[in-house]
C-alpha atoms as a PDB file:
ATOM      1  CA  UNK A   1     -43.947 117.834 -36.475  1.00  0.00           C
ATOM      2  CA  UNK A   2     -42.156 114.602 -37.260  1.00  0.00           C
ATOM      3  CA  UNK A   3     -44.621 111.955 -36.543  1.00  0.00           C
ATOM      4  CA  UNK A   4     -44.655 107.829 -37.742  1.00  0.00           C
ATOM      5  CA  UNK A   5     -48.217 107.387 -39.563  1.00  0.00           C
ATOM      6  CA  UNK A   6     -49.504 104.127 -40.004  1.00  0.00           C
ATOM      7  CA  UNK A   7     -48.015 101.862 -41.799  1.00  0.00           C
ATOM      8  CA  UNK A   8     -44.578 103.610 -41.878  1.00  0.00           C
ATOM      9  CA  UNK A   9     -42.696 101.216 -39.349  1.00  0.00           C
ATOM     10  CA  UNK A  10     -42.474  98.090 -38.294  1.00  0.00           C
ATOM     11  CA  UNK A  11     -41.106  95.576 -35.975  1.00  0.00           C
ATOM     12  CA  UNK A  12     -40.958  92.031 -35.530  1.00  0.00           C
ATOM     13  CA  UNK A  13     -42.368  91.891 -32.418  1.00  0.00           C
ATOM     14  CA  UNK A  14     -44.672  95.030 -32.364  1.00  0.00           C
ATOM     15  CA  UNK A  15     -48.028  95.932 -33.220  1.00  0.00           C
ATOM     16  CA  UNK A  16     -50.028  93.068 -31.809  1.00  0.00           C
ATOM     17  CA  UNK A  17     -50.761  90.918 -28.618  1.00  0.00           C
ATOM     18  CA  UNK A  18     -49.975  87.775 -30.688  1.00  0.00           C
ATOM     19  CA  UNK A  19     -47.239  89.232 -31.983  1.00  0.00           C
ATOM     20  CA  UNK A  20     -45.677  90.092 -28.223  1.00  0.00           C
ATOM     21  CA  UNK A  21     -46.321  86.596 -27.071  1.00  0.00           C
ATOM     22  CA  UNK A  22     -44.710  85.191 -29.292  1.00  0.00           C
ATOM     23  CA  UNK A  23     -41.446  87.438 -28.303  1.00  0.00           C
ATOM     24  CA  UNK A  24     -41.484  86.853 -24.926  1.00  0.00           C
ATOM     25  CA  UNK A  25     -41.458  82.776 -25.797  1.00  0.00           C
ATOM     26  CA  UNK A  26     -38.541  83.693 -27.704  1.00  0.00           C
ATOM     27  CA  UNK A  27     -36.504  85.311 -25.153  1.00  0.00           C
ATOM     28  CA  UNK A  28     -37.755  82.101 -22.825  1.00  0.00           C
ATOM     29  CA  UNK A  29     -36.001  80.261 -25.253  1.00  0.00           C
ATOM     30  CA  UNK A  30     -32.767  81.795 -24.921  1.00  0.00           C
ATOM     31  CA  UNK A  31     -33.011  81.792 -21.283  1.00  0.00           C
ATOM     32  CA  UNK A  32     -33.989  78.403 -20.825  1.00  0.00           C
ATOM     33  CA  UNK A  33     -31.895  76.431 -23.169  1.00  0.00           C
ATOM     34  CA  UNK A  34     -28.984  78.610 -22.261  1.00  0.00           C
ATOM     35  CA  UNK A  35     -28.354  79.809 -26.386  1.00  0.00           C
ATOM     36  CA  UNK A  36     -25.925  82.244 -25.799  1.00  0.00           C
ATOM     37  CA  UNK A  37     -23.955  80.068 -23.263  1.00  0.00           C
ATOM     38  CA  UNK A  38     -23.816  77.284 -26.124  1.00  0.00           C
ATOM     39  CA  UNK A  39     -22.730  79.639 -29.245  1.00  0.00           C
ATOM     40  CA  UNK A  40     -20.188  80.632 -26.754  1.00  0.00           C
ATOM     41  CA  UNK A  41     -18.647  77.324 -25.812  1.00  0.00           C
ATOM     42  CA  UNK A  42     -19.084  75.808 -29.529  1.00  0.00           C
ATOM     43  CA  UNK A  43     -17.731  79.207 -30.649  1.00  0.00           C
ATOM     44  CA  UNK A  44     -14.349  78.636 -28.657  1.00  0.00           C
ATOM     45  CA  UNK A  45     -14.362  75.028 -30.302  1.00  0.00           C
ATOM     46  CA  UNK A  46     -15.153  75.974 -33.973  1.00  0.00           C
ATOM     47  CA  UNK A  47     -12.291  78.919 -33.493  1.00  0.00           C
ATOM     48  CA  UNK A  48      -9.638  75.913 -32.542  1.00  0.00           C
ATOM     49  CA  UNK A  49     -10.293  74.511 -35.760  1.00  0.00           C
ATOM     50  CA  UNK A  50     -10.122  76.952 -38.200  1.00  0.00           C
ATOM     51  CA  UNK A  51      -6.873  78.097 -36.372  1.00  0.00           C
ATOM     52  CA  UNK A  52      -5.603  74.942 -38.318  1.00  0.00           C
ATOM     53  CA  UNK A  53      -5.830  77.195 -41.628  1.00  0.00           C
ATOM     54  CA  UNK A  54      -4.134  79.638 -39.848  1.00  0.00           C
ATOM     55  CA  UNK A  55      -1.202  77.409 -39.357  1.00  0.00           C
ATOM     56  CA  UNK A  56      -1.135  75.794 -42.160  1.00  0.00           C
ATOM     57  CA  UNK A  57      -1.868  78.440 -45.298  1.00  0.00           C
ATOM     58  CA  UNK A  58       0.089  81.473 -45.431  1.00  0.00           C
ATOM     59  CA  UNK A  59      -2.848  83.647 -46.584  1.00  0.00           C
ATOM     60  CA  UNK A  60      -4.661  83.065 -43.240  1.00  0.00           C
ATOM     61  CA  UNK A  61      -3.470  86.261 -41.511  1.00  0.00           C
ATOM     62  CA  UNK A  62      -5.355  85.663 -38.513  1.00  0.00           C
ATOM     63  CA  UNK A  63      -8.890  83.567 -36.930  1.00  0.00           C
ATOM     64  CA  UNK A  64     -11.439  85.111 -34.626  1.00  0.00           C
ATOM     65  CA  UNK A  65     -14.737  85.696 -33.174  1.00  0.00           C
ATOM     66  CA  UNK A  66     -16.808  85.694 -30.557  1.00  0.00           C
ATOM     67  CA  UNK A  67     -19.503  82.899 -29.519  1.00  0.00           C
ATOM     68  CA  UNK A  68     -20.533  81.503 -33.010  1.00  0.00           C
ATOM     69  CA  UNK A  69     -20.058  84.571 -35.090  1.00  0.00           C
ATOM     70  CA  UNK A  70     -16.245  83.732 -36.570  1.00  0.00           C
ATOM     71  CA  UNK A  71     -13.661  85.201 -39.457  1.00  0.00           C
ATOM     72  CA  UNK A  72     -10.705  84.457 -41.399  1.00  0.00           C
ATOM     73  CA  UNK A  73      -8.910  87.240 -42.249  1.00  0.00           C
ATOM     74  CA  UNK A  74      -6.864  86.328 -45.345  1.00  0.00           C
ATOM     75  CA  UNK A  75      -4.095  88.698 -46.173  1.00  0.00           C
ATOM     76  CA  UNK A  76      -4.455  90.899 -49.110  1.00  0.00           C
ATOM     77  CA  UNK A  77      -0.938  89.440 -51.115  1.00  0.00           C
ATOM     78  CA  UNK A  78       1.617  86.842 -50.037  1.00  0.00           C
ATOM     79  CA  UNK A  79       5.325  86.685 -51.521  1.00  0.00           C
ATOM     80  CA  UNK A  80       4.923  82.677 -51.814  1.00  0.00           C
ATOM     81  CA  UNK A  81       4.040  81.775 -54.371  1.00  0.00           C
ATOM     82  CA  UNK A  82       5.211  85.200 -56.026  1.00  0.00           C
ATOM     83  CA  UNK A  83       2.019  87.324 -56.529  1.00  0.00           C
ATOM     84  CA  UNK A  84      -0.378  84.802 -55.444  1.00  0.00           C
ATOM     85  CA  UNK A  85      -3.935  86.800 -54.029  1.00  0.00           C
ATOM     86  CA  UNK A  86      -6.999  85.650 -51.906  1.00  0.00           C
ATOM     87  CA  UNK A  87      -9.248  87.586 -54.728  1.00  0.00           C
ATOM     88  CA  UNK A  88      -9.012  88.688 -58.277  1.00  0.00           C
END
């Protein structure tokens, strides 16, 4: 029988009455300052400006995310100049 002995896993939150506390103020957090809410409407900001690069360097293929978690996606070889690559 598969069975977790002690010791074997782990959690952040688990294992403890301290430790649960403390995850339930963490998720109060999020609730109360509105996080999520925040990452989403600086994320929409951020994205604006790095769609600059996109516009104005040929090796930006394209700029996106969601809430605060963002990308450039630089394309693999341009023609100008001849040969020129994002890495080596």
């Amino acid at each position: 029988m598969l069975c977790i002995k002690p010791g074997e896993h782990g959690s952040t939150f688990g294992g403890n009455p301290l430790a649960a506390k403390v995850g339930i103020a963490s998720l109060r957090v999020l609730v109360e300052e509105k996080l999520a809410e925040n990452a989403e409407k600086l994320g929409a900001i951020f994205r604006e400006e790095l769609k600059t690069f996109e516009r104005d360097h040929e090796m930006v293929e394209v700029v996106r995310g969601k809430g605060l978690l963002n990308a450039i996606v630089i394309k693999p070889k341009t023609e100008k100049p001849p040969g020129m690559y994002a890495w080596h």
